[in-house]
Protein backbone atom coordinates (compact mmCIF):
# COMPACT_ATOMS: atom_id res chain seq x y z
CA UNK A 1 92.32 119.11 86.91
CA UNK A 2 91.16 115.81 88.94
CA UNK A 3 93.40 115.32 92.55
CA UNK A 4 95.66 112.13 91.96
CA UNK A 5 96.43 110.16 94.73
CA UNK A 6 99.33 107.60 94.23
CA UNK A 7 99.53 104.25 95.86
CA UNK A 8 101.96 101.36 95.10
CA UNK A 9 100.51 97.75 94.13
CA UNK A 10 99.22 95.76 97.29
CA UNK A 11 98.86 99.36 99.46
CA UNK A 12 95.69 99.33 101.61
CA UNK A 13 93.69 102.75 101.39
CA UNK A 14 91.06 104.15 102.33
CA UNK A 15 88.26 105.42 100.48
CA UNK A 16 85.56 108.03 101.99
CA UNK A 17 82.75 108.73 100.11
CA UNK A 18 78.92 110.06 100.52
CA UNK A 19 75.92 108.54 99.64
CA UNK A 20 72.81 110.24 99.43
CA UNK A 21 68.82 108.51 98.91
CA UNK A 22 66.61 110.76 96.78
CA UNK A 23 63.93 108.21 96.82
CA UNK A 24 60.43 108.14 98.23
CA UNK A 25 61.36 106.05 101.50
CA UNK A 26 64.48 104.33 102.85
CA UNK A 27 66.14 101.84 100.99
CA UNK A 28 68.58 98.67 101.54
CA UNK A 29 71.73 98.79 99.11
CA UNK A 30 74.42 96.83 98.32
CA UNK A 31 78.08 99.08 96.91
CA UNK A 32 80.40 97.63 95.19
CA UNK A 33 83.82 99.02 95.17
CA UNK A 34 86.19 98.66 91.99
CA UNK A 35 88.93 99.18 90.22
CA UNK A 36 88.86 100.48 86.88
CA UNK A 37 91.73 100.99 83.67
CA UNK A 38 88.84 104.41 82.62
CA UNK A 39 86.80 106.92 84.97
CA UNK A 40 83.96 104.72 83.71
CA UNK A 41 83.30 102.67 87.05
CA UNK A 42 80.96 99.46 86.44
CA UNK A 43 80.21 96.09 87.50
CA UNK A 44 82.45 94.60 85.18
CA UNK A 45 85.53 96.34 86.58
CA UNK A 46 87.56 94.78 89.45
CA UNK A 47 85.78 94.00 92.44
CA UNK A 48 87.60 95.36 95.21
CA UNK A 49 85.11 94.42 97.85
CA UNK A 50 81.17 95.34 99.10
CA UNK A 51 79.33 96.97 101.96
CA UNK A 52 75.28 97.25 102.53
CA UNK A 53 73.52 100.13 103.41
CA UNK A 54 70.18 101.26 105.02
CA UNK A 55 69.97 104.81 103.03
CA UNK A 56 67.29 106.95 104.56
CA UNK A 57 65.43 109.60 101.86
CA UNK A 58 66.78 112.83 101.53
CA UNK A 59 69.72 112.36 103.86
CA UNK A 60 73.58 112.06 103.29
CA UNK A 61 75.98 109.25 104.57
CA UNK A 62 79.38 109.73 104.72
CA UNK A 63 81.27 106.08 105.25
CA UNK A 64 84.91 105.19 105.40
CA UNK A 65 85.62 101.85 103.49
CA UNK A 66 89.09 100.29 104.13
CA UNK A 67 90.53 98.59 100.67
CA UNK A 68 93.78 96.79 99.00
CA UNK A 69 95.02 97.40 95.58
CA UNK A 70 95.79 94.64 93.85
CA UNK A 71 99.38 93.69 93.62
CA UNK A 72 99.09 92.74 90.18
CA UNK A 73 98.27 96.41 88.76
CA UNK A 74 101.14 98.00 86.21
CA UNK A 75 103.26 100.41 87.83
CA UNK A 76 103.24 104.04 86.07
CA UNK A 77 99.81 103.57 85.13
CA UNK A 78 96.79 105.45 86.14
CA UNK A 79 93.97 103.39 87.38
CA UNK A 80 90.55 105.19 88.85
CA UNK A 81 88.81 103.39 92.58
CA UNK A 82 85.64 103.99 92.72
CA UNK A 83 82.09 102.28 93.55
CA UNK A 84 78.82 101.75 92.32
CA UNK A 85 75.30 101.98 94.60
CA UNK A 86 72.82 99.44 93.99
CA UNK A 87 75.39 97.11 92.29
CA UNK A 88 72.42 94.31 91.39
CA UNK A 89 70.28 96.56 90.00
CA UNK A 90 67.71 95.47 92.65
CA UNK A 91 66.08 98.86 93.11
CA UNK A 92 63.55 100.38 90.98
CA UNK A 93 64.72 103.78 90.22
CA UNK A 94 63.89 106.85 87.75
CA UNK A 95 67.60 107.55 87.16
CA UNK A 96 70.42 104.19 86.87
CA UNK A 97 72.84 106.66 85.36
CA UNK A 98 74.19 108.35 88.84
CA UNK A 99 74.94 105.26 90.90
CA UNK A 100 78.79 105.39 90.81
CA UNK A 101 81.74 107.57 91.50
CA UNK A 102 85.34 107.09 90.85
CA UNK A 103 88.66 108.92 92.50
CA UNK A 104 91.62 108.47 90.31
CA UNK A 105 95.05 106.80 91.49
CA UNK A 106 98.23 106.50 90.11
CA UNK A 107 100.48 103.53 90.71
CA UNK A 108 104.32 104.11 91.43
């Protein structure tokens, strides 16, 4: 039931998402933006490139982050772009668990 979006290999897209601080004061984060073979998005997926962020609590950012897929990915396969908030695990937070998001993409 997911929206696919299909790209070829080497296609730059672009990639809106929000991002939203529930914390007790702002906060300075670095998001990491991958590709992934599963809707599992981690660190240890392909790094597609980073920005940094000054989140303010309680408010939502909406950004606009310009990327290539790789030219190397398997046509006919479904791959899922996504990113991951506070990629170094530098803040100290209650909840890890909802730091990434994924859109999925399939390569033709």
């Amino acid at each position: 039931g997911e929206q696919v979006y299909r790209v070829v290999p080497g296609q730059t897209v672009r990639l809106e998402l929000s991002y939203e601080n529930n914390g007790k004061s702002t906060q300075n984060t670095s998001v990491g933006y991958y590709l992934s073979t599963n809707d599992i998005i981690s660190t240890a997926d392909t790094l597609l490139g980073t920005s940094s962020y000054t989140l303010g609590r309680g408010t939502v950012y909406t950004n606009t982050r310009t990327l290539t897929i790789p030219s190397s990915v398997t046509p006919g396969q479904d791959y899922w772009i996504g990113a991951v908030v506070d990629r170094n695990n530098s803040l100290g937070e209650v909840t890890e668990s909802n730091n990434a998001t994924y859109i999925p993409i399939r390569i033709n």
